[in-house]
C-alpha atoms as a PDB file:
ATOM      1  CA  UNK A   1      27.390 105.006 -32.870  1.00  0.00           C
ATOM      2  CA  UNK A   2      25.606 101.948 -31.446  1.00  0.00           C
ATOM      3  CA  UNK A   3      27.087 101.468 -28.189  1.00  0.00           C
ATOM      4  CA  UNK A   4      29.115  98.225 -26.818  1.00  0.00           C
ATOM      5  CA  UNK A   5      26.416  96.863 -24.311  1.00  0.00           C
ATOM      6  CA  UNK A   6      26.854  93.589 -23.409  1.00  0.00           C
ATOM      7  CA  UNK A   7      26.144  92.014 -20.474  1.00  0.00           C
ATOM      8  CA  UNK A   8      28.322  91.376 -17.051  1.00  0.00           C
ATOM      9  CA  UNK A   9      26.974  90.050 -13.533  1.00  0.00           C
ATOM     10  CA  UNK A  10      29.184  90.992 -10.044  1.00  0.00           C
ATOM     11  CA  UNK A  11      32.565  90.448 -10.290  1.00  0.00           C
ATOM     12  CA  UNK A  12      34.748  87.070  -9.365  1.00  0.00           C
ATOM     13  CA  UNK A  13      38.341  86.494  -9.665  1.00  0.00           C
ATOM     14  CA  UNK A  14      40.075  86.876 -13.354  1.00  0.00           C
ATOM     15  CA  UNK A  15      40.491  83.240 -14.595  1.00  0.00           C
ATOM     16  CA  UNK A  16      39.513  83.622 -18.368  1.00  0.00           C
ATOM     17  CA  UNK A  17      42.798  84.504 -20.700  1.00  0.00           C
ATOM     18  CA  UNK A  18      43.542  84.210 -24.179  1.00  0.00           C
ATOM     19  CA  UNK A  19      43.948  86.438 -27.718  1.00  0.00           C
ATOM     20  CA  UNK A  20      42.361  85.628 -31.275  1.00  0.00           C
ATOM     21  CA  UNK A  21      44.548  82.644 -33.270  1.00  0.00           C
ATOM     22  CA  UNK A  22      42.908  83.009 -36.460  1.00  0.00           C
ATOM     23  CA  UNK A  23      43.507  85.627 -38.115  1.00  0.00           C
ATOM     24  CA  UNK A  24      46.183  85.856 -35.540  1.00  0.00           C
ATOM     25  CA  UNK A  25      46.467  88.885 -33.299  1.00  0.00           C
ATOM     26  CA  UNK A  26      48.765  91.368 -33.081  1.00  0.00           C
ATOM     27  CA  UNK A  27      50.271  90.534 -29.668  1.00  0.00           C
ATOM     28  CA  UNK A  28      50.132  86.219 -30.604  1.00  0.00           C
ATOM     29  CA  UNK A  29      52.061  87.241 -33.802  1.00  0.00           C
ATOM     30  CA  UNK A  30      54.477  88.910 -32.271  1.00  0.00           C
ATOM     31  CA  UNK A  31      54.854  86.275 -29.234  1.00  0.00           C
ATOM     32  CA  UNK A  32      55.164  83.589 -32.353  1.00  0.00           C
ATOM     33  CA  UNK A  33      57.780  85.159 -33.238  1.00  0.00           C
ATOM     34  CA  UNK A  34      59.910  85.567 -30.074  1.00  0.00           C
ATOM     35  CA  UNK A  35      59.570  88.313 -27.599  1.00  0.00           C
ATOM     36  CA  UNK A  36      62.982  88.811 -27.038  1.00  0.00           C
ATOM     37  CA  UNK A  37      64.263  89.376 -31.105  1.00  0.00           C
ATOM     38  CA  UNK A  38      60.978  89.579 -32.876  1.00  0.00           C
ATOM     39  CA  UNK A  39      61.368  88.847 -36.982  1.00  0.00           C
ATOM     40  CA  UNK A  40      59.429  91.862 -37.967  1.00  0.00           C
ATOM     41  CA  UNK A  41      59.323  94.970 -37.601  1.00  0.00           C
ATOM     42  CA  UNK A  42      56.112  96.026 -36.150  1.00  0.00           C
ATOM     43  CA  UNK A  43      56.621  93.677 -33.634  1.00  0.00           C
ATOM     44  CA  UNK A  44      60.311  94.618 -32.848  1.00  0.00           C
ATOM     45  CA  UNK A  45      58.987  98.394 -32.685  1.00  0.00           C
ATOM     46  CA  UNK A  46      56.513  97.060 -30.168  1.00  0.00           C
ATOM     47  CA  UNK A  47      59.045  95.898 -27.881  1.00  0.00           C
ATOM     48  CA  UNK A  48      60.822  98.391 -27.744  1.00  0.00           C
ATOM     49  CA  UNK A  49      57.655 100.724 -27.197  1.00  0.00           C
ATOM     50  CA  UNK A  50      56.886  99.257 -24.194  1.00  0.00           C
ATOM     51  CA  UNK A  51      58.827  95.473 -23.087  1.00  0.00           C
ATOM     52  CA  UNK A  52      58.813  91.955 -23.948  1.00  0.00           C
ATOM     53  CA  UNK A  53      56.679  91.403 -20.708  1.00  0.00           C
ATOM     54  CA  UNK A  54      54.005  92.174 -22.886  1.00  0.00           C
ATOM     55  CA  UNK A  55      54.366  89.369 -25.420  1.00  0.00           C
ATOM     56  CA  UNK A  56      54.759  87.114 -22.834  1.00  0.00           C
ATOM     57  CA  UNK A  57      51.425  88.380 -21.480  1.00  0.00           C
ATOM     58  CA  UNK A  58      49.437  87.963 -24.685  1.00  0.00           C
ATOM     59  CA  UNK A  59      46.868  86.375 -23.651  1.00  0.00           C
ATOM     60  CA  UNK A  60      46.336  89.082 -21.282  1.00  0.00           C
ATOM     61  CA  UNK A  61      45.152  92.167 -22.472  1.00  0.00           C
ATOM     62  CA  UNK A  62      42.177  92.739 -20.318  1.00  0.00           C
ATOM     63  CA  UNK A  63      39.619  95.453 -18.164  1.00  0.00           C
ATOM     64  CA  UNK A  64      38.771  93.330 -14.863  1.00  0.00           C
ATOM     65  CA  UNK A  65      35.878  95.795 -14.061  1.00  0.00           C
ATOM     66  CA  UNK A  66      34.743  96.532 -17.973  1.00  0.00           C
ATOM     67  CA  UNK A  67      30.393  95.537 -17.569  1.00  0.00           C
ATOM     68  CA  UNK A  68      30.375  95.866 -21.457  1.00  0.00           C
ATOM     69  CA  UNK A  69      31.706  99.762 -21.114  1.00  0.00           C
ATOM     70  CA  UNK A  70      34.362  99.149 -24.122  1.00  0.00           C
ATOM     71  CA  UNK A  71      33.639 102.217 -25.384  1.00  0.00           C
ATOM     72  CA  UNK A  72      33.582 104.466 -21.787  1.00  0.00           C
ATOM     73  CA  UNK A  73      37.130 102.849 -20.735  1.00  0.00           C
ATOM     74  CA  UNK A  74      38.995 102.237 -23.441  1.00  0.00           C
ATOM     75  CA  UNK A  75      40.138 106.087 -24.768  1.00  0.00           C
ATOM     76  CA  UNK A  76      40.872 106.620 -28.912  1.00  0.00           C
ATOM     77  CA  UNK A  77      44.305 105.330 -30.038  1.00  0.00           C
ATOM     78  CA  UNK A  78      44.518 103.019 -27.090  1.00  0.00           C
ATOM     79  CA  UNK A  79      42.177  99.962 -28.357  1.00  0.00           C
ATOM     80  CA  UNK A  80      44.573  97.542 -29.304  1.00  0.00           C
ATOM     81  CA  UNK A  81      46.318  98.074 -25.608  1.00  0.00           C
ATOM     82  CA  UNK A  82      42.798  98.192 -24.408  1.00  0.00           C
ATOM     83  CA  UNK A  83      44.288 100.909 -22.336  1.00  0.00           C
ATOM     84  CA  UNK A  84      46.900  99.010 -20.435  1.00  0.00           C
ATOM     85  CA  UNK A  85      50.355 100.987 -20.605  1.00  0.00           C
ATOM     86  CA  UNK A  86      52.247  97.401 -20.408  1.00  0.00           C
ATOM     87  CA  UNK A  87      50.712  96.816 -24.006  1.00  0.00           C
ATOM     88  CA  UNK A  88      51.505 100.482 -25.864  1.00  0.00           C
ATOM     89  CA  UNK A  89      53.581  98.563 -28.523  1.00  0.00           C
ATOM     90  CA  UNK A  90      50.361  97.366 -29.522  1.00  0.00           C
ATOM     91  CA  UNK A  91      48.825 100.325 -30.201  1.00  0.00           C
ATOM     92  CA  UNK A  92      52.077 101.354 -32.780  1.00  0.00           C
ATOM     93  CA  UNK A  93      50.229 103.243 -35.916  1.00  0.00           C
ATOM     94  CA  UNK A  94      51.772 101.705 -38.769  1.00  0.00           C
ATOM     95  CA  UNK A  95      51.201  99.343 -41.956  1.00  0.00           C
ATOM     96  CA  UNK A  96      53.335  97.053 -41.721  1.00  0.00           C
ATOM     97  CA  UNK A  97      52.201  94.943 -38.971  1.00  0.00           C
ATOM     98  CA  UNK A  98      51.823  91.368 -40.381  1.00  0.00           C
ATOM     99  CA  UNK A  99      49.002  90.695 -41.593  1.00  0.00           C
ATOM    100  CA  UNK A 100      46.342  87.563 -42.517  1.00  0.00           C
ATOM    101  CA  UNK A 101      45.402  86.834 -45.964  1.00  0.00           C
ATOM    102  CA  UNK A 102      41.043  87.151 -46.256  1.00  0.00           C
ATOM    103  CA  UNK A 103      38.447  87.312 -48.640  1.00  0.00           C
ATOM    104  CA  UNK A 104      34.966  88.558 -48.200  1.00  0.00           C
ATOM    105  CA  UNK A 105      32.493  85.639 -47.363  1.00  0.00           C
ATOM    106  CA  UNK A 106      32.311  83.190 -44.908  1.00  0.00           C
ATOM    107  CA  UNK A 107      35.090  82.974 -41.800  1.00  0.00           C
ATOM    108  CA  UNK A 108      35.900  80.759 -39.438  1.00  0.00           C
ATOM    109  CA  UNK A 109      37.756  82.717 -36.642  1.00  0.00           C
ATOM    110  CA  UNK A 110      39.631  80.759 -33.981  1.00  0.00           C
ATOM    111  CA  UNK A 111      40.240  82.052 -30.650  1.00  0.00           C
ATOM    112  CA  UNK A 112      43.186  80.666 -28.375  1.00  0.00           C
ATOM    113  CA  UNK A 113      42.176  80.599 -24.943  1.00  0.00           C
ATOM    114  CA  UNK A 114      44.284  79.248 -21.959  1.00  0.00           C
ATOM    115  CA  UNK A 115      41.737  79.606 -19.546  1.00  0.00           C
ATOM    116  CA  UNK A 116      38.180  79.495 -20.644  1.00  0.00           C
ATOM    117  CA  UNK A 117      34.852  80.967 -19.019  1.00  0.00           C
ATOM    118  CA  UNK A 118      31.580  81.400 -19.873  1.00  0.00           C
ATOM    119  CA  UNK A 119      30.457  85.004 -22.367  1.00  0.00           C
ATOM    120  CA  UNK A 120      30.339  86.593 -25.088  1.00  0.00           C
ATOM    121  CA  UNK A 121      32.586  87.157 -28.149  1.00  0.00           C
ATOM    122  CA  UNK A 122      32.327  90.184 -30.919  1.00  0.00           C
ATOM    123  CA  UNK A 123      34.126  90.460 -33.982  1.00  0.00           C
ATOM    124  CA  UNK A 124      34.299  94.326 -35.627  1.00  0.00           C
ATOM    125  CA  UNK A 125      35.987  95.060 -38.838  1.00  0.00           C
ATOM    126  CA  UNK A 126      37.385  98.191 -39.575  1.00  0.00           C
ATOM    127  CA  UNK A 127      35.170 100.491 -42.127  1.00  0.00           C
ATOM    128  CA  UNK A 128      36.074 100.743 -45.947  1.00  0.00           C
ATOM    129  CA  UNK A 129      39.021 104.042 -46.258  1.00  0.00           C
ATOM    130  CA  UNK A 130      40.760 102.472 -42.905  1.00  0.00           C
ATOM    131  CA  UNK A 131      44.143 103.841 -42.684  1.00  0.00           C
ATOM    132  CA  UNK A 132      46.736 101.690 -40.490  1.00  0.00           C
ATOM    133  CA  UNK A 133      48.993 104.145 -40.306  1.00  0.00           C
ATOM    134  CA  UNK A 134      46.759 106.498 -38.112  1.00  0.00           C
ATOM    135  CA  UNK A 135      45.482 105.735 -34.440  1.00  0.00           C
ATOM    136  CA  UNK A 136      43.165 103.433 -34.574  1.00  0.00           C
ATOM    137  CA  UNK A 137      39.898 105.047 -33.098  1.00  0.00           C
ATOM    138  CA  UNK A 138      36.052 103.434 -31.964  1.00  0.00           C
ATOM    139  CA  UNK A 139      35.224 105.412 -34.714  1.00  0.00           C
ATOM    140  CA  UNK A 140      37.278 103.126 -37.279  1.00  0.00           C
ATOM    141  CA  UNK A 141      35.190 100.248 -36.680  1.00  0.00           C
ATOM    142  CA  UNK A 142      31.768  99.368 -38.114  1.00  0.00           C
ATOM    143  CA  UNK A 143      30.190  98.791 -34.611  1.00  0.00           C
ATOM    144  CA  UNK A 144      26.818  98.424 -36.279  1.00  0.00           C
ATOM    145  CA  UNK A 145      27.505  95.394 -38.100  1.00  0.00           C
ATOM    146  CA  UNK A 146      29.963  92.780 -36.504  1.00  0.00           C
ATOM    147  CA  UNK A 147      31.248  90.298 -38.737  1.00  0.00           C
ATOM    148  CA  UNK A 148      30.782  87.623 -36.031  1.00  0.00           C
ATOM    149  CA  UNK A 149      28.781  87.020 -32.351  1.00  0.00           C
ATOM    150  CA  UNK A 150      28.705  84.441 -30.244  1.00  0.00           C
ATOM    151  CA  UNK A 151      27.810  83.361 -26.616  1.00  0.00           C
ATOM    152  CA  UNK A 152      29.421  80.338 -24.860  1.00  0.00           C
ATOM    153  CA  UNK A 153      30.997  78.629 -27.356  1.00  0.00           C
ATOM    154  CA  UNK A 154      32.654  74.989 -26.364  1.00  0.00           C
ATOM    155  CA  UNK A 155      36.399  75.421 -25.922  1.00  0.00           C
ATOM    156  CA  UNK A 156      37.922  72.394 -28.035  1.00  0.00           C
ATOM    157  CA  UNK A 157      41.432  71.953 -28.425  1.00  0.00           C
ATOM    158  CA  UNK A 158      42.642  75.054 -26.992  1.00  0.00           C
ATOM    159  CA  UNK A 159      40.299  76.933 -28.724  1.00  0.00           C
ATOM    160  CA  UNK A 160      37.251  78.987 -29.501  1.00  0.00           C
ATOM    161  CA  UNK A 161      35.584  78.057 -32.593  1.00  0.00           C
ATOM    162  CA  UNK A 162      33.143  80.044 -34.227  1.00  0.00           C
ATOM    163  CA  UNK A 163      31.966  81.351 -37.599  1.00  0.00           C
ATOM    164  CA  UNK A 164      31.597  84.604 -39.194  1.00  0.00           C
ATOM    165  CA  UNK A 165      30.975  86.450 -42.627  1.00  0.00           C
ATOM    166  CA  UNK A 166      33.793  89.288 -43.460  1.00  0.00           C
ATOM    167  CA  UNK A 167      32.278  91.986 -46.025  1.00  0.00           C
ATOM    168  CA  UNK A 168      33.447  93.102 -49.193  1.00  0.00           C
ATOM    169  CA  UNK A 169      36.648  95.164 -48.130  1.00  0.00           C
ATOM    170  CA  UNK A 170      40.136  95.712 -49.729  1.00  0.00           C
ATOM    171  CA  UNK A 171      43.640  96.570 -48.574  1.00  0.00           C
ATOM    172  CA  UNK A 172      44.667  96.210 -45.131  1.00  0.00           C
ATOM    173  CA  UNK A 173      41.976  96.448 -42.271  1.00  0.00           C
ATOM    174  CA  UNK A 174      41.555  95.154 -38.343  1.00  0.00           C
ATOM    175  CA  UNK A 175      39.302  92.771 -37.036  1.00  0.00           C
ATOM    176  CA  UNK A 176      38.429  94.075 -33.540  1.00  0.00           C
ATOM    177  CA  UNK A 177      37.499  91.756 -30.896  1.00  0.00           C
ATOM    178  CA  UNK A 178      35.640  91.419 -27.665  1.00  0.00           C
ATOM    179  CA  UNK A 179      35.394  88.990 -25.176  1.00  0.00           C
ATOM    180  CA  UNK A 180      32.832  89.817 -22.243  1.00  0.00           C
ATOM    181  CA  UNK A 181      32.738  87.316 -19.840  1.00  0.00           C
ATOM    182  CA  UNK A 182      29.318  86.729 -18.310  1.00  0.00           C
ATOM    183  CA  UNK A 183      29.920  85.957 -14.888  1.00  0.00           C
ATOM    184  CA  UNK A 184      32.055  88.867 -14.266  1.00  0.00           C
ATOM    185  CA  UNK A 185      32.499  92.145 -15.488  1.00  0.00           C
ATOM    186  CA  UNK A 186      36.022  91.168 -16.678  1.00  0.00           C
ATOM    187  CA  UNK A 187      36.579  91.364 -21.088  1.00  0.00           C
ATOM    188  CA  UNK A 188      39.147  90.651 -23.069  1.00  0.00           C
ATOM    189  CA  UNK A 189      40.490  92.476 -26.264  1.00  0.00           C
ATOM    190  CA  UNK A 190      42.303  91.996 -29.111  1.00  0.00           C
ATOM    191  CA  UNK A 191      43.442  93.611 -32.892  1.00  0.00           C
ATOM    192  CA  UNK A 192      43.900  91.086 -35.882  1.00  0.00           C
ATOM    193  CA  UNK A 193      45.768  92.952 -39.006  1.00  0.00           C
ATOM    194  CA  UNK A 194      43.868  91.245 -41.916  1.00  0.00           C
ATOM    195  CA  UNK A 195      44.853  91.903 -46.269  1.00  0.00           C
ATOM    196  CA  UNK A 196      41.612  91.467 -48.363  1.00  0.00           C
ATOM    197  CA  UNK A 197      43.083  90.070 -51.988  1.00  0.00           C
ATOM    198  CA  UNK A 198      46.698  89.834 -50.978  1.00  0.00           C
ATOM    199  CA  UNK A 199      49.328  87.927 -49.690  1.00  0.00           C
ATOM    200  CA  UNK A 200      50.434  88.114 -45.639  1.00  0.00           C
ATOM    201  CA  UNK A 201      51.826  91.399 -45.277  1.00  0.00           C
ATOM    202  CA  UNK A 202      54.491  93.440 -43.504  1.00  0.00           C
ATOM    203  CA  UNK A 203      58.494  93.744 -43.152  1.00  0.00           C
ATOM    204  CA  UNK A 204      61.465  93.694 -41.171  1.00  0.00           C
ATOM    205  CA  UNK A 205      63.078  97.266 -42.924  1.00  0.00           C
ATOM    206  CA  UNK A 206      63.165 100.467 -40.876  1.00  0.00           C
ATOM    207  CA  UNK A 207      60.384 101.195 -38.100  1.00  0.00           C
ATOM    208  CA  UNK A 208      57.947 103.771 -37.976  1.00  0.00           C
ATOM    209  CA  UNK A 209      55.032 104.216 -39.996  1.00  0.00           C
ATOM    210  CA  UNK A 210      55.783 101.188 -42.101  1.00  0.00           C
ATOM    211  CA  UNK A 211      56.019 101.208 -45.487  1.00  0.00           C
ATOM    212  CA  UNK A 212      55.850  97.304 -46.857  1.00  0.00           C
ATOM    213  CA  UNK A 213      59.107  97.351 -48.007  1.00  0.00           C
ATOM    214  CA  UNK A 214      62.709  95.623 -47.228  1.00  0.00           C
ATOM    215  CA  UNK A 215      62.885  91.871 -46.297  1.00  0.00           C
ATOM    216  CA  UNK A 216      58.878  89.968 -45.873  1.00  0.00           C
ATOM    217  CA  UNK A 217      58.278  89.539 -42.802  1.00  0.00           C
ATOM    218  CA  UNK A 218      57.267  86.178 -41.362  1.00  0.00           C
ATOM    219  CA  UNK A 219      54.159  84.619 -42.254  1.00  0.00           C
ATOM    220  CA  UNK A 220      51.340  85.424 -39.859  1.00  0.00           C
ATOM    221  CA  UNK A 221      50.709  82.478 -37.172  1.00  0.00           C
ATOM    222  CA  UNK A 222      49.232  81.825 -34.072  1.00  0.00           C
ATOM    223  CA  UNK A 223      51.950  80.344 -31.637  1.00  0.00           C
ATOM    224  CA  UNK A 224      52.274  76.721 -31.000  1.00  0.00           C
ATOM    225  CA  UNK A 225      51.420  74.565 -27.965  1.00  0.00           C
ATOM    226  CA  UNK A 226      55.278  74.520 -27.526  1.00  0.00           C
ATOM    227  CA  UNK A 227      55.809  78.142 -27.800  1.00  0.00           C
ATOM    228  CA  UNK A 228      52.747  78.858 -25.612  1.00  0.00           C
ATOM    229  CA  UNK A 229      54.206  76.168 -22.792  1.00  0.00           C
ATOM    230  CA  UNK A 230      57.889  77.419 -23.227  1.00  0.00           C
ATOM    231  CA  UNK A 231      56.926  81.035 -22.047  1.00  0.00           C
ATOM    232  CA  UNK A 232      54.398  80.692 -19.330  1.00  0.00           C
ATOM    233  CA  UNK A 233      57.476  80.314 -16.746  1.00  0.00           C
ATOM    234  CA  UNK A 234      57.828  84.304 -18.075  1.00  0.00           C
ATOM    235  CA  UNK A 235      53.853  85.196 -18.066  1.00  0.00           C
ATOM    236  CA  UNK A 236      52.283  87.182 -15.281  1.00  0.00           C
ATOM    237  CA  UNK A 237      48.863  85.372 -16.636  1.00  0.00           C
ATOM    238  CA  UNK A 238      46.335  82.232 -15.893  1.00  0.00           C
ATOM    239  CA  UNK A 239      47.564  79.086 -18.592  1.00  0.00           C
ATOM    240  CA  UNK A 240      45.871  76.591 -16.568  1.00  0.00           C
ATOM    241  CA  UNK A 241      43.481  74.559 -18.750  1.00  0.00           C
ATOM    242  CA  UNK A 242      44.650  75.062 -22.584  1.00  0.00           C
ATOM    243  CA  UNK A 243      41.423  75.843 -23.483  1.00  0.00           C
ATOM    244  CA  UNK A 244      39.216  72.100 -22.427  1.00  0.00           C
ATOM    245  CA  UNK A 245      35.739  73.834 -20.401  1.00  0.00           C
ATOM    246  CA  UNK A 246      35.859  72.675 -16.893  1.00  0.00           C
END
């Protein structure tokens, strides 16, 4: 397994925060949709797995100390969390989280960041026979073949802008991504539920595994400017900035 090396200089204080916007991330789609009565029912399970604190925290999920060491820190099961107990709900095993339409070819992901930095961003996707309803584990992902990389890309508009190319895939897989920041060791993590050649999945009928059925879910969306400003008076994270390099 090719290992998760990037690289990280001495550490300085956190001030880079944000999740992917497009395709949305598990922890922005369930912020969109309210942290305190979510819509669906991934995200309600999430909240009740471990708080709303974590919604209000999405752009959050972080190692302060990772140096690249995704792999070492960040345990099987535990990737969407990137560890962090606050964030369990994220790490819920099921197929029904909601999801972003795709198509093989050509992507152009999207990254929301409230307080930008300098590094480096990865993109995995999840390999062909993925099964959401299990843990997801390092093992799941095609770490030899990212579907995008980038280094210090120009914030614009509150986001990260960059392009991609998504393989041939079907059914419901993750888009895995990495943010190292190069002037500390800090990263940033995310999961992004993705449907190749179908419509945005999920529902809001009975937790656990998730089986696709009872009422759709809502559409899968990044949260606005508005929502974003409305909860940072709740957040325990950095939304100075909006994303505009300084």
């Amino acid at each position: 397994m090719a290992p998760l090396a990037l690289t990280a200089l001495a550490a300085s204080p956190a001030a880079a925060h944000g999740s992917m916007g497009d395709p949305v991330s598990r922890v922005s789609q369930c912020y969109a949709e309210g942290p305190e009565s979510p819509r669906s029912a991934a995200c309600a399970a999430a909240v009740a797995a471990g708080g709303t604190q974590a919604l209000y925290d999405w752009n959050g999920i972080r190692i302060g100390d990772a140096g690249g060491r995704h792999q070492a820190l960040i345990p099987d099961g535990k990737l969407c969390s990137a560890g962090n107990e606050e964030f369990k709900g994220l790490d819920l095993a099921r197929a029904d989280w909601p999801a972003t339409s795709v198509k093989s070819g050509a992507y152009t992901f999207k990254y929301r960041v409230t307080a930008p930095h300098k590094g480096t961003f990865t993109v995995y996707i999840t390999q062909p026979g993925y099964d959401p309803a299990k843990p997801l584990a390092w093992s799941d992902l095609d770490l030899r073949h990212p579907v995008a990389t980038v280094t210090d890309p120009v914030a614009t508009g509150g986001f990260y802008t960059f392009s991609g190319a998504l393989p041939e895939r079907s059914g419901r897989q993750l888009l895995y991504a990495v943010w190292q920041r190069s002037d500390s060791p800090e990263a940033f993590y995310s999961c992004s539920d993705v449907t190749f050649g179908g419509s945005n999945a999920g529902s809001t009928g009975a937790s656990g595994t998730g089986s696709g059925g009872g009422t759709p879910a809502p559409a899968a969306s990044a949260p606005t400017d508005r929502q974003i400003e409305a909860g940072t008076g709740r957040s325990t994270v950095e939304h100075h900035g909006h994303g505009d390099d300084d």
